[in-house]
PDB file of N, CA and C in Angstrom:
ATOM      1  N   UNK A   1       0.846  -1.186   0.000  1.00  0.00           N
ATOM      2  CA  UNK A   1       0.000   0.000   0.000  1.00  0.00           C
ATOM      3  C   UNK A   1       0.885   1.241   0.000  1.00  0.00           C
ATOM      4  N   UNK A   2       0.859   2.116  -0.867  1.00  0.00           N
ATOM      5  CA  UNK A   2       1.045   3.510  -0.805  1.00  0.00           C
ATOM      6  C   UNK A   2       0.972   4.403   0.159  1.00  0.00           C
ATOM      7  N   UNK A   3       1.643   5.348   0.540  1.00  0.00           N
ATOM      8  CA  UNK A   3       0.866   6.426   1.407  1.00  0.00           C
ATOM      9  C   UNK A   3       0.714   7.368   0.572  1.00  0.00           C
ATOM     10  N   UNK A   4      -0.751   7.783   1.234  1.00  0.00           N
ATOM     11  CA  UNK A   4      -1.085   9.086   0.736  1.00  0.00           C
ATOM     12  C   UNK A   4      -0.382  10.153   0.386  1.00  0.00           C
ATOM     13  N   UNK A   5      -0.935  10.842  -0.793  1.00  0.00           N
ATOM     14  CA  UNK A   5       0.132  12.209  -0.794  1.00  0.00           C
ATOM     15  C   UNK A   5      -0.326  13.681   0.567  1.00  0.00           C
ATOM     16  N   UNK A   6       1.067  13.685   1.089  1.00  0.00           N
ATOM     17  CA  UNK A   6       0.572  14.447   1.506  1.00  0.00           C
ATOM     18  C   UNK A   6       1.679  15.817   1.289  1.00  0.00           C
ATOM     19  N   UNK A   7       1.243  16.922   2.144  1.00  0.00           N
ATOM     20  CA  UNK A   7       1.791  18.378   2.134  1.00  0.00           C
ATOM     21  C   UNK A   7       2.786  17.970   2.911  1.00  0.00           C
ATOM     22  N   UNK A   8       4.209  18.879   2.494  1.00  0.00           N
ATOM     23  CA  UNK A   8       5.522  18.983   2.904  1.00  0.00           C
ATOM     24  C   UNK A   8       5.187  19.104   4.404  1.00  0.00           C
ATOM     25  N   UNK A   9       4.435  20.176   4.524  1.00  0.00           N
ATOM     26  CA  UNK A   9       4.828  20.289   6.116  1.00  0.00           C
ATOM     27  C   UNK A   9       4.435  19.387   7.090  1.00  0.00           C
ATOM     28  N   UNK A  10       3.078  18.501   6.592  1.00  0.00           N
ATOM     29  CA  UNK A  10       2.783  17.688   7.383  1.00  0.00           C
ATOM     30  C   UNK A  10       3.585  16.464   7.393  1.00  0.00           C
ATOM     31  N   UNK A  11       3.908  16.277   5.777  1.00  0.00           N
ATOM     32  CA  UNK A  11       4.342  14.850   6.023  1.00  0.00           C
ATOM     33  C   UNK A  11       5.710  15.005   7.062  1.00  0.00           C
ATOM     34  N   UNK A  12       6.784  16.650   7.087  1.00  0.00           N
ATOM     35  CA  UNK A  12       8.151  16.704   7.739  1.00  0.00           C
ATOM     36  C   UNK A  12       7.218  16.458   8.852  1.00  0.00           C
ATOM     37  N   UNK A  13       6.313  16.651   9.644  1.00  0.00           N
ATOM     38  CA  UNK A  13       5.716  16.692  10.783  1.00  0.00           C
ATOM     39  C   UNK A  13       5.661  15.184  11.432  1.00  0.00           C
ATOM     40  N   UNK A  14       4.878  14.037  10.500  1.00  0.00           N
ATOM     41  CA  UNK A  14       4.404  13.023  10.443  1.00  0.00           C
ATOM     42  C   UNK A  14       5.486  11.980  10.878  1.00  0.00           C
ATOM     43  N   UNK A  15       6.662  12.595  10.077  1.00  0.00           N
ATOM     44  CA  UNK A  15       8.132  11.941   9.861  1.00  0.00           C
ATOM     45  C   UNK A  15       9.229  12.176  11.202  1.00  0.00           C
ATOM     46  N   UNK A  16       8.509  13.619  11.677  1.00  0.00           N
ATOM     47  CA  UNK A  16       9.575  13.854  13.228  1.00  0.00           C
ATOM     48  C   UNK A  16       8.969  12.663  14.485  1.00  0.00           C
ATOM     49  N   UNK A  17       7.300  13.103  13.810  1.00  0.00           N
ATOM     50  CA  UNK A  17       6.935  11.874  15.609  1.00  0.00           C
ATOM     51  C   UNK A  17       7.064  10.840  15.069  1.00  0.00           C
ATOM     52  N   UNK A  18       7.097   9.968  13.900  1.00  0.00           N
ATOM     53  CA  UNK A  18       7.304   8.202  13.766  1.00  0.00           C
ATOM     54  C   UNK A  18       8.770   8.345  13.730  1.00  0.00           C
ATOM     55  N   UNK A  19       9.728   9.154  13.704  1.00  0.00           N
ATOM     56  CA  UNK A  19      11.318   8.989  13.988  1.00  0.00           C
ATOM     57  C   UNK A  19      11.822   9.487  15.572  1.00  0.00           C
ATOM     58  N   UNK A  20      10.635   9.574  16.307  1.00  0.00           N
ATOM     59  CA  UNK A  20      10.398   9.720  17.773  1.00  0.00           C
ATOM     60  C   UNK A  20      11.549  11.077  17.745  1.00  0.00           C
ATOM     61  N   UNK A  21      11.369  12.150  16.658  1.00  0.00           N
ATOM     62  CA  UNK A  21      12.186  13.341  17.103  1.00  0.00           C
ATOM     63  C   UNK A  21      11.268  14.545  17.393  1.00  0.00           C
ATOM     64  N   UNK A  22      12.208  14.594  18.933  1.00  0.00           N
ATOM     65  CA  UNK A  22      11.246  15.584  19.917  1.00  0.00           C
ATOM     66  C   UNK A  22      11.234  16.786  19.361  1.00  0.00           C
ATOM     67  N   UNK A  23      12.561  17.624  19.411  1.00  0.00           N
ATOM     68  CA  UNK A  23      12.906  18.317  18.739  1.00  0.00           C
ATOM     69  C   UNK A  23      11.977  18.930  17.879  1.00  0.00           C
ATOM     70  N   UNK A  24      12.764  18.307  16.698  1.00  0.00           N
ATOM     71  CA  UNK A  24      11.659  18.480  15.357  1.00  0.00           C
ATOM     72  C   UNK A  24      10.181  18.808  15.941  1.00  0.00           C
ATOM     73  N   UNK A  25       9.433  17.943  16.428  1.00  0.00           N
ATOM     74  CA  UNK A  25       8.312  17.439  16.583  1.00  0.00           C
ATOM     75  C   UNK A  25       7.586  19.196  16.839  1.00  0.00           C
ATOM     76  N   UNK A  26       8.394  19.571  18.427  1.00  0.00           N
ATOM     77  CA  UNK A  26       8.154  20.790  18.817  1.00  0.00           C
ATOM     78  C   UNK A  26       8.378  21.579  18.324  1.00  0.00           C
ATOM     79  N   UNK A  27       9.459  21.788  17.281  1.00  0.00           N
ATOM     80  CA  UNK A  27       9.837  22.754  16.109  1.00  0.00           C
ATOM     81  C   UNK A  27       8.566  23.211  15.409  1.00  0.00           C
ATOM     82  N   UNK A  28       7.898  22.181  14.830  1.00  0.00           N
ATOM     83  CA  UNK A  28       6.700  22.431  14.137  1.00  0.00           C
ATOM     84  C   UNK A  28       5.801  23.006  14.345  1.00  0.00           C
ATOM     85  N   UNK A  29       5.500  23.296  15.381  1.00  0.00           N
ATOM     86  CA  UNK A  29       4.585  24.059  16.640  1.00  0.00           C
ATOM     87  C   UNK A  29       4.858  25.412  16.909  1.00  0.00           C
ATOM     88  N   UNK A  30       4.126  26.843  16.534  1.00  0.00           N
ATOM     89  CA  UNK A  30       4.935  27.958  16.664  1.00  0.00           C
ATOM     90  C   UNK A  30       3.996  28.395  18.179  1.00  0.00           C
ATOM     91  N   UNK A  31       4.692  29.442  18.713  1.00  0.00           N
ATOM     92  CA  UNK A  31       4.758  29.338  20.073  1.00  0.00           C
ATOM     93  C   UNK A  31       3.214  28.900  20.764  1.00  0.00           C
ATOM     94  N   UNK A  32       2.147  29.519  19.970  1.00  0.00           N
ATOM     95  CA  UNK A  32       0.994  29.301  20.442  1.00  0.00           C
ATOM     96  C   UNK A  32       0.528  28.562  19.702  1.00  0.00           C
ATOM     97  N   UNK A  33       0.933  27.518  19.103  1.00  0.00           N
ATOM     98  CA  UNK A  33       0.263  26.586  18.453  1.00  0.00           C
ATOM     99  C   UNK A  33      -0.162  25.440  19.708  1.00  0.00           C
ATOM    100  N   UNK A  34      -1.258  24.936  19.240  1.00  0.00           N
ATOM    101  CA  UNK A  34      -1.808  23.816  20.142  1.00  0.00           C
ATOM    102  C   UNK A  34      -2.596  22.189  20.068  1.00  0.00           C
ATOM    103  N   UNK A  35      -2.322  21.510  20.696  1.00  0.00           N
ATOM    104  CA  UNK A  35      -2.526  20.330  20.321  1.00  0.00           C
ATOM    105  C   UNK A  35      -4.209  19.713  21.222  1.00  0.00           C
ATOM    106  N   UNK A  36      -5.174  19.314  20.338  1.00  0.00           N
ATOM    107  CA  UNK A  36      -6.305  18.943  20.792  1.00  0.00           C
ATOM    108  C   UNK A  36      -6.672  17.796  20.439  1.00  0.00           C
ATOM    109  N   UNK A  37      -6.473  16.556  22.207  1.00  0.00           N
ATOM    110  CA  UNK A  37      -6.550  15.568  21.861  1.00  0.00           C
ATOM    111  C   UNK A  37      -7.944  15.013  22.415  1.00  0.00           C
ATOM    112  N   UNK A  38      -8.832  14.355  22.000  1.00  0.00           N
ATOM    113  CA  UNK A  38     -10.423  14.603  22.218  1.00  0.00           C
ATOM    114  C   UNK A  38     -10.159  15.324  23.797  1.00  0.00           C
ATOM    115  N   UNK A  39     -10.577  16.263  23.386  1.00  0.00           N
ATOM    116  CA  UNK A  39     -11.052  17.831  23.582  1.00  0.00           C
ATOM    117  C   UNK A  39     -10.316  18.138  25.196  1.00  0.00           C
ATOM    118  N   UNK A  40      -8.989  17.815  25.383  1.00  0.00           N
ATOM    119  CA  UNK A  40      -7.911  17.851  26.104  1.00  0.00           C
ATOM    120  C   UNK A  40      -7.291  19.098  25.576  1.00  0.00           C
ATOM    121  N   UNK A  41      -6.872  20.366  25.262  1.00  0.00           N
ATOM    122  CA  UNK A  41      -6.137  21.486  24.580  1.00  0.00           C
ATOM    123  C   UNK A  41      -4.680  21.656  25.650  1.00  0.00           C
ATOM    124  N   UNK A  42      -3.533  21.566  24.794  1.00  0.00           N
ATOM    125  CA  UNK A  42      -2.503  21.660  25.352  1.00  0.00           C
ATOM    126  C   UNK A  42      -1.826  22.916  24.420  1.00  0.00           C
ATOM    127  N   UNK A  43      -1.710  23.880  24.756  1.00  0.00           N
ATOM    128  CA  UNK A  43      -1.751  25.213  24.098  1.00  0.00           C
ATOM    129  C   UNK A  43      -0.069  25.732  24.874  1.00  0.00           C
ATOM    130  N   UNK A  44       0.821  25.583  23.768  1.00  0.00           N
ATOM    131  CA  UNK A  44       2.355  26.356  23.521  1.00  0.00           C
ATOM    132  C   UNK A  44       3.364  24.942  23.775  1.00  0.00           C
ATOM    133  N   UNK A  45       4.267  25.124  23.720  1.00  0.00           N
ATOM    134  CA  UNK A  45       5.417  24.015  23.546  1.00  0.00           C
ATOM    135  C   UNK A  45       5.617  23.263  24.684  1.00  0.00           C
ATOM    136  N   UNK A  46       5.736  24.378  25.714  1.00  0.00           N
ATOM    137  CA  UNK A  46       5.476  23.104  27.632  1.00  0.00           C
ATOM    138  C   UNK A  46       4.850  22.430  27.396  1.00  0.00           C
ATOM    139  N   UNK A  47       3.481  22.888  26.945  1.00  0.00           N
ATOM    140  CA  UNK A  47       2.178  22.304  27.671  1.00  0.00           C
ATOM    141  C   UNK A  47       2.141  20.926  26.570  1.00  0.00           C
ATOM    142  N   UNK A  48       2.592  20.732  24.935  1.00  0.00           N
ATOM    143  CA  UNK A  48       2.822  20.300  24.036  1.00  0.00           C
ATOM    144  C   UNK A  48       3.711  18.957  24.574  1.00  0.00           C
ATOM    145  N   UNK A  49       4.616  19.699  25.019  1.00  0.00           N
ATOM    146  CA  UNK A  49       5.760  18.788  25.526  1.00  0.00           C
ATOM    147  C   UNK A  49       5.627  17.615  26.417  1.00  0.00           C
ATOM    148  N   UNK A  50       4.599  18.121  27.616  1.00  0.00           N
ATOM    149  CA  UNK A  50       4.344  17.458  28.449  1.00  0.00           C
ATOM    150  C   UNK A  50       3.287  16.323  28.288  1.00  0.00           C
ATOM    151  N   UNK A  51       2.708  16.858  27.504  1.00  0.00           N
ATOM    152  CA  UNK A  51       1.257  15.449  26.886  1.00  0.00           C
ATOM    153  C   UNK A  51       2.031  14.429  26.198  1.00  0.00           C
ATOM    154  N   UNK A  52       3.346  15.205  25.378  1.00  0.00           N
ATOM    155  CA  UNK A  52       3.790  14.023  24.397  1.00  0.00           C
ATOM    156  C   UNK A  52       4.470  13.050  25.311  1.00  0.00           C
ATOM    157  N   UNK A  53       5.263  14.075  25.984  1.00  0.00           N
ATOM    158  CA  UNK A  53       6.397  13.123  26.859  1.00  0.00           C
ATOM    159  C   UNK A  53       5.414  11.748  27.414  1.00  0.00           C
ATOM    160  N   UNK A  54       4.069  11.567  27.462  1.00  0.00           N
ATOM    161  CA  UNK A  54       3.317  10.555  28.112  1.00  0.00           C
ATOM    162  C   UNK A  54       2.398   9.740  27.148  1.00  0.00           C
ATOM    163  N   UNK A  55       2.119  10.760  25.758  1.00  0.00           N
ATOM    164  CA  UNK A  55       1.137  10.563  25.137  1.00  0.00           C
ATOM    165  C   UNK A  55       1.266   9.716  23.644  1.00  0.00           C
ATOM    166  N   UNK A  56       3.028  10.787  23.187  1.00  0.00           N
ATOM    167  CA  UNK A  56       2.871  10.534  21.835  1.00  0.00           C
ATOM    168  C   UNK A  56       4.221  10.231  21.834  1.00  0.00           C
ATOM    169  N   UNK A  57       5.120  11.425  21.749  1.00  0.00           N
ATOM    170  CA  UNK A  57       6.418  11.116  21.549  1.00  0.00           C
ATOM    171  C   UNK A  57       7.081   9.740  22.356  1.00  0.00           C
ATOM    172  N   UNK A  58       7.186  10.654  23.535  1.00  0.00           N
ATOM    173  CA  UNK A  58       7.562   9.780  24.754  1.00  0.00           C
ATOM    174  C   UNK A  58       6.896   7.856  24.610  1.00  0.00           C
ATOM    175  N   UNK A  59       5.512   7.599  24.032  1.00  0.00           N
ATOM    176  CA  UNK A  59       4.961   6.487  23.907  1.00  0.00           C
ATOM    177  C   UNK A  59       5.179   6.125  22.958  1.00  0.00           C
ATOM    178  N   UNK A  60       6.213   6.513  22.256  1.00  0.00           N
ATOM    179  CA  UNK A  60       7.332   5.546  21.336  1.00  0.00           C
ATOM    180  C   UNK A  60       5.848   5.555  20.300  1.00  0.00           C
ATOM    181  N   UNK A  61       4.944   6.451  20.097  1.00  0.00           N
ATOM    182  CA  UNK A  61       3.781   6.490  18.835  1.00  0.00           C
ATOM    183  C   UNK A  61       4.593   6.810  17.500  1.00  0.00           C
ATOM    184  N   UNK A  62       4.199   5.821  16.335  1.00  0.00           N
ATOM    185  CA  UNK A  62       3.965   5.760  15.347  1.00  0.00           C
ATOM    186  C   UNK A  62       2.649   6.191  14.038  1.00  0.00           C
ATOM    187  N   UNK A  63       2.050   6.646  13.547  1.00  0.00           N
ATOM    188  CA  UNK A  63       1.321   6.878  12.691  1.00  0.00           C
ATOM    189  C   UNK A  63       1.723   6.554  11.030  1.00  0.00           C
ATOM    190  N   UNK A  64       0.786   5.884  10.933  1.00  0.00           N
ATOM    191  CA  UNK A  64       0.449   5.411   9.138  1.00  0.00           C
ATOM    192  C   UNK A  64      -0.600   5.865   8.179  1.00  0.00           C
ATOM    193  N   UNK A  65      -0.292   7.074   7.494  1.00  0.00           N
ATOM    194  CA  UNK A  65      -1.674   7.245   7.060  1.00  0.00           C
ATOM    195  C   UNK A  65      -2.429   6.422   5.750  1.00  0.00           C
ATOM    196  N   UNK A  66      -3.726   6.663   5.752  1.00  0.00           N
ATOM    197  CA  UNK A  66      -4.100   5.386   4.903  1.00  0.00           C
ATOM    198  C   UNK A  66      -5.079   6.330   3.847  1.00  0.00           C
ATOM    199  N   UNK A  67      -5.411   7.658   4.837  1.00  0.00           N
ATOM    200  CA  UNK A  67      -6.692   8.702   3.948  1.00  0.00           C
ATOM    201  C   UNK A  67      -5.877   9.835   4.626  1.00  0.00           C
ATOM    202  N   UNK A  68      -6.130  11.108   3.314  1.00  0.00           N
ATOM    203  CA  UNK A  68      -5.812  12.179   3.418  1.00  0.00           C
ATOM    204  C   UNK A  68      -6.736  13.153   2.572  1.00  0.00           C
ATOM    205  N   UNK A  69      -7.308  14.696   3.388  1.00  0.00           N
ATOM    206  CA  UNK A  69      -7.812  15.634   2.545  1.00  0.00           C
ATOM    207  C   UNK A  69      -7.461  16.575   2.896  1.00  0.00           C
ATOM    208  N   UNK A  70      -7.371  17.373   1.811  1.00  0.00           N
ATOM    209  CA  UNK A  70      -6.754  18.878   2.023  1.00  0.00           C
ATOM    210  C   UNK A  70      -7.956  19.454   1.605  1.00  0.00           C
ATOM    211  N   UNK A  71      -8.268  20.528   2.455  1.00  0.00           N
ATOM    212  CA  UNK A  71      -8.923  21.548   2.338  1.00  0.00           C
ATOM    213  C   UNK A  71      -8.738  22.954   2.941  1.00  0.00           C
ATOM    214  N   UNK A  72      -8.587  23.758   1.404  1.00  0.00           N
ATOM    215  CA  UNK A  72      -7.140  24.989   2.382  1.00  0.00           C
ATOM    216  C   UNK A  72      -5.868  24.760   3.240  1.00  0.00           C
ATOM    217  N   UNK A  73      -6.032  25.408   4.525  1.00  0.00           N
ATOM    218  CA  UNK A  73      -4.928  25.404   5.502  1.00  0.00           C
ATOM    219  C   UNK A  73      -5.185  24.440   6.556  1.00  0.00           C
ATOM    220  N   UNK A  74      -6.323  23.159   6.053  1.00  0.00           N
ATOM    221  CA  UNK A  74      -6.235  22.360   6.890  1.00  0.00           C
ATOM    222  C   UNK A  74      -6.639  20.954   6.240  1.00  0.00           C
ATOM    223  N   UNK A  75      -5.470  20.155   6.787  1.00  0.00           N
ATOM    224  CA  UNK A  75      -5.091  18.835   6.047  1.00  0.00           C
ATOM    225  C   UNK A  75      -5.760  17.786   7.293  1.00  0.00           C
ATOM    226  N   UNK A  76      -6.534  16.609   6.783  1.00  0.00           N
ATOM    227  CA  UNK A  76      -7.122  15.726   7.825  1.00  0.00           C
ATOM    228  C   UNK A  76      -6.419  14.630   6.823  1.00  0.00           C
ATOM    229  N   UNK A  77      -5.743  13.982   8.220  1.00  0.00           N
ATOM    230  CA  UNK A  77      -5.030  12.340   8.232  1.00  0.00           C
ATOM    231  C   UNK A  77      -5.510  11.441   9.333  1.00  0.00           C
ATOM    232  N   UNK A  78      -6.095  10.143   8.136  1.00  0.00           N
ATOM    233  CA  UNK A  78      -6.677   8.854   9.076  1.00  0.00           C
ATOM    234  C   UNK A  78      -5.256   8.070   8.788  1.00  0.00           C
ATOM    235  N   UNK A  79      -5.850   7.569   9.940  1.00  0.00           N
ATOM    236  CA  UNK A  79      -4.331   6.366   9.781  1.00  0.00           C
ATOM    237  C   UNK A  79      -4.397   5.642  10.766  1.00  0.00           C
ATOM    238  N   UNK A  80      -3.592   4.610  10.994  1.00  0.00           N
ATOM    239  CA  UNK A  80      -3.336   3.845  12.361  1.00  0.00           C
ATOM    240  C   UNK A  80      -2.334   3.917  12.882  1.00  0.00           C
ATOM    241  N   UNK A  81      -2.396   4.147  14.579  1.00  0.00           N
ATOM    242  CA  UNK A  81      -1.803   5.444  15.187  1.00  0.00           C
ATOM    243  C   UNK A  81      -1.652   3.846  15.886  1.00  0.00           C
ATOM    244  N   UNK A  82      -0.177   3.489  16.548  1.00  0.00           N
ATOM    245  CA  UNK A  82       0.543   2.530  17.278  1.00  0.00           C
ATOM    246  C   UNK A  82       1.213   3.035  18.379  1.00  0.00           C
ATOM    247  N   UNK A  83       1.111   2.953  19.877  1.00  0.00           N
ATOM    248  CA  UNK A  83       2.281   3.356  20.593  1.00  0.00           C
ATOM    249  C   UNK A  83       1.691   2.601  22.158  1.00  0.00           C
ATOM    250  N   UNK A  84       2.839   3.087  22.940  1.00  0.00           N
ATOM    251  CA  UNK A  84       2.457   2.211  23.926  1.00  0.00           C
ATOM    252  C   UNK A  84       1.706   3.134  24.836  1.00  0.00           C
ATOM    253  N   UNK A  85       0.569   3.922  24.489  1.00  0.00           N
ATOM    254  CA  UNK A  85      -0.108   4.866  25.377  1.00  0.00           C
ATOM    255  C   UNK A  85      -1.552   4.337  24.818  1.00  0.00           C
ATOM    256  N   UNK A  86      -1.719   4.075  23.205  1.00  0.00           N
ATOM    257  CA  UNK A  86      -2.613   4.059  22.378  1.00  0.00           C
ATOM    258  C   UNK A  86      -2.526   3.842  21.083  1.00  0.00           C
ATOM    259  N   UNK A  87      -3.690   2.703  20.926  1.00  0.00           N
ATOM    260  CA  UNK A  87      -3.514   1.881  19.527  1.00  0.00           C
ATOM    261  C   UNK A  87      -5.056   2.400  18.698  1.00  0.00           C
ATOM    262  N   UNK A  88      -5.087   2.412  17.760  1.00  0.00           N
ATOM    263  CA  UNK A  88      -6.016   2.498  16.861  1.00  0.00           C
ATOM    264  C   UNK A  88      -6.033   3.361  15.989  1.00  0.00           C
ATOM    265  N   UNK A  89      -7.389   3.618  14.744  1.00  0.00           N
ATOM    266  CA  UNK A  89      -7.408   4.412  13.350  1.00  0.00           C
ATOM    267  C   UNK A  89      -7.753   5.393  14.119  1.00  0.00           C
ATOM    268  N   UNK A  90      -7.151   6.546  13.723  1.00  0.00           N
ATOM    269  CA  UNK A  90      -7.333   7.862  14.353  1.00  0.00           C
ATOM    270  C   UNK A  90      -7.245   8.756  12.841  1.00  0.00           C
ATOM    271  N   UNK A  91      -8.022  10.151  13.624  1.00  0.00           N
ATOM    272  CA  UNK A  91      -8.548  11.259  12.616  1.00  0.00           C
ATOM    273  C   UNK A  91      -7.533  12.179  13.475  1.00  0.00           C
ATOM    274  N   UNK A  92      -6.350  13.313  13.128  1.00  0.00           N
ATOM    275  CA  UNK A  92      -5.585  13.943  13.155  1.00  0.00           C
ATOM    276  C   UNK A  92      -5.842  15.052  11.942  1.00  0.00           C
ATOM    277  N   UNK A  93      -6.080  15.986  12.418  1.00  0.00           N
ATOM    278  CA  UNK A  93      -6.656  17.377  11.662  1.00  0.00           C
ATOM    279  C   UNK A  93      -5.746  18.416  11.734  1.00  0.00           C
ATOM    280  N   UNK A  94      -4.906  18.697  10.952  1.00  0.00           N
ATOM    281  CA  UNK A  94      -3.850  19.845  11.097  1.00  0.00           C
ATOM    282  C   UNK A  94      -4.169  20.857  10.439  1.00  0.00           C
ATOM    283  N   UNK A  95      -4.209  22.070  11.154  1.00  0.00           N
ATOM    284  CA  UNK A  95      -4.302  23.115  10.399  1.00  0.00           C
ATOM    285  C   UNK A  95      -3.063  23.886   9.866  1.00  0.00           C
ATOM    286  N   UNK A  96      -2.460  23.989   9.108  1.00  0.00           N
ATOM    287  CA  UNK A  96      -1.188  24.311   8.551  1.00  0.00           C
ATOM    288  C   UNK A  96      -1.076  26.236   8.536  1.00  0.00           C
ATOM    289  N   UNK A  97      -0.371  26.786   8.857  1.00  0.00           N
ATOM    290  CA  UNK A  97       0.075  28.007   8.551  1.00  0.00           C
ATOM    291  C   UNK A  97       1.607  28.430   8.363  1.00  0.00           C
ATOM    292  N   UNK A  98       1.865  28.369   7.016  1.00  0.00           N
ATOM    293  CA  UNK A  98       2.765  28.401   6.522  1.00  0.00           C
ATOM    294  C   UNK A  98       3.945  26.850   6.521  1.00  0.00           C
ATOM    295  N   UNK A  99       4.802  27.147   7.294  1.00  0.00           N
ATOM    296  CA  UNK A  99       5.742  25.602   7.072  1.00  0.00           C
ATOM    297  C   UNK A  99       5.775  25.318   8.570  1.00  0.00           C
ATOM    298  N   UNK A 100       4.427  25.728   9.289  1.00  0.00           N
ATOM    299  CA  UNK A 100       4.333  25.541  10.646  1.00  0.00           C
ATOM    300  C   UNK A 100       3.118  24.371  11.076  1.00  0.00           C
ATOM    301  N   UNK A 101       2.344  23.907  11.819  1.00  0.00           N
ATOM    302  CA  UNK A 101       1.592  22.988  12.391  1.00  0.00           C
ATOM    303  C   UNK A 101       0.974  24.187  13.912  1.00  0.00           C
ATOM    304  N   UNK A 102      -0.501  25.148  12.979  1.00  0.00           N
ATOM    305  CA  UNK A 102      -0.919  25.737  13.913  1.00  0.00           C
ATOM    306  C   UNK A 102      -1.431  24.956  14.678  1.00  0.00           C
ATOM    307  N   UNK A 103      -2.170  24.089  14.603  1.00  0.00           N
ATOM    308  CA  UNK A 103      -3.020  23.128  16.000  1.00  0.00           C
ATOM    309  C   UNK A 103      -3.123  21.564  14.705  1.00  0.00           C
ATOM    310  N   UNK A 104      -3.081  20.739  16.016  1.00  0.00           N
ATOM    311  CA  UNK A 104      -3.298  19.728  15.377  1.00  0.00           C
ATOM    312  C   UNK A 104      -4.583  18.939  16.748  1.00  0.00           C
ATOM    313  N   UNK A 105      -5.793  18.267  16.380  1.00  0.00           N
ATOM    314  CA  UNK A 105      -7.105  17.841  16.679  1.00  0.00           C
ATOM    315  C   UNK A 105      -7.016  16.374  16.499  1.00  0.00           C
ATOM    316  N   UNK A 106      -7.059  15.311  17.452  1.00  0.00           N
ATOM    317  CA  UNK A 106      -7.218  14.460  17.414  1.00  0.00           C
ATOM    318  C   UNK A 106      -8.545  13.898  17.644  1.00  0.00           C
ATOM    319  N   UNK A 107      -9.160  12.918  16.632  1.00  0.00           N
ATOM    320  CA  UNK A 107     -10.117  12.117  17.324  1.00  0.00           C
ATOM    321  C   UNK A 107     -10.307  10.928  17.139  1.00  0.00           C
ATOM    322  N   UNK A 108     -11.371  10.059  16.731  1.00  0.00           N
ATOM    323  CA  UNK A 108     -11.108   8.501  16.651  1.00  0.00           C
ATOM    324  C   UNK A 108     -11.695   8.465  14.922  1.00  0.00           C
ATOM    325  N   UNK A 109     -10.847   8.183  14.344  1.00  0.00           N
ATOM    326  CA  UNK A 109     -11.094   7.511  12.915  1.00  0.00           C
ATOM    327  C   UNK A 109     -12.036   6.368  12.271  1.00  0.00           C
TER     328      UNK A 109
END
């Protein structure tokens, strides 16, 4: 199977958390960007930091996407999301502004 095509910034995005780089990961995130995971809001890079360190990064998570749509400045990726916090097809909604990752929305796929 193929992966979807997706946008530069998401896929560099996609590619920092399945290469478990923190770094990167938070790079992508400009200062007030924020992460909404069913309806949990972790709003600037601490607060970012600290969900992953338990949630995403830190839980050694992987993502595969399988569906992708772009519409405007916001790209929705299904996929199956692997880690040791949480397994299953998940809906990940990024809203893109510029070569940044303004918020990204998690829910169940």
């Amino acid at each position: 199977m193929s992966t979807p095509e997706l946008p530069q910034t998401v896929r560099a995005f996609i590619d920092a958390v399945n290469d478990h780089d923190e770094a990167a990961f938070l790079a992508a995130f400009p200062p007030d960007g924020y992460v909404d995971d069913w309806g949990r809001t972790f709003t600037g890079h601490e607060a970012i930091k600290g969900w992953s360190d338990l949630e995403f990064i830190g839980a050694r998570g992987v993502l595969t996407p399988e569906e992708v749509t772009v519409d405007g400045d916001s790209v929705t990726v299904i996929g199956d999301w692997r880690s040791n916090h949480a397994n299953g097809r998940s809906r990940f909604t990024f809203r893109v502004a510029g070569d940044q990752i303004a918020s990204m929305t998690i829910r169940e796929g």
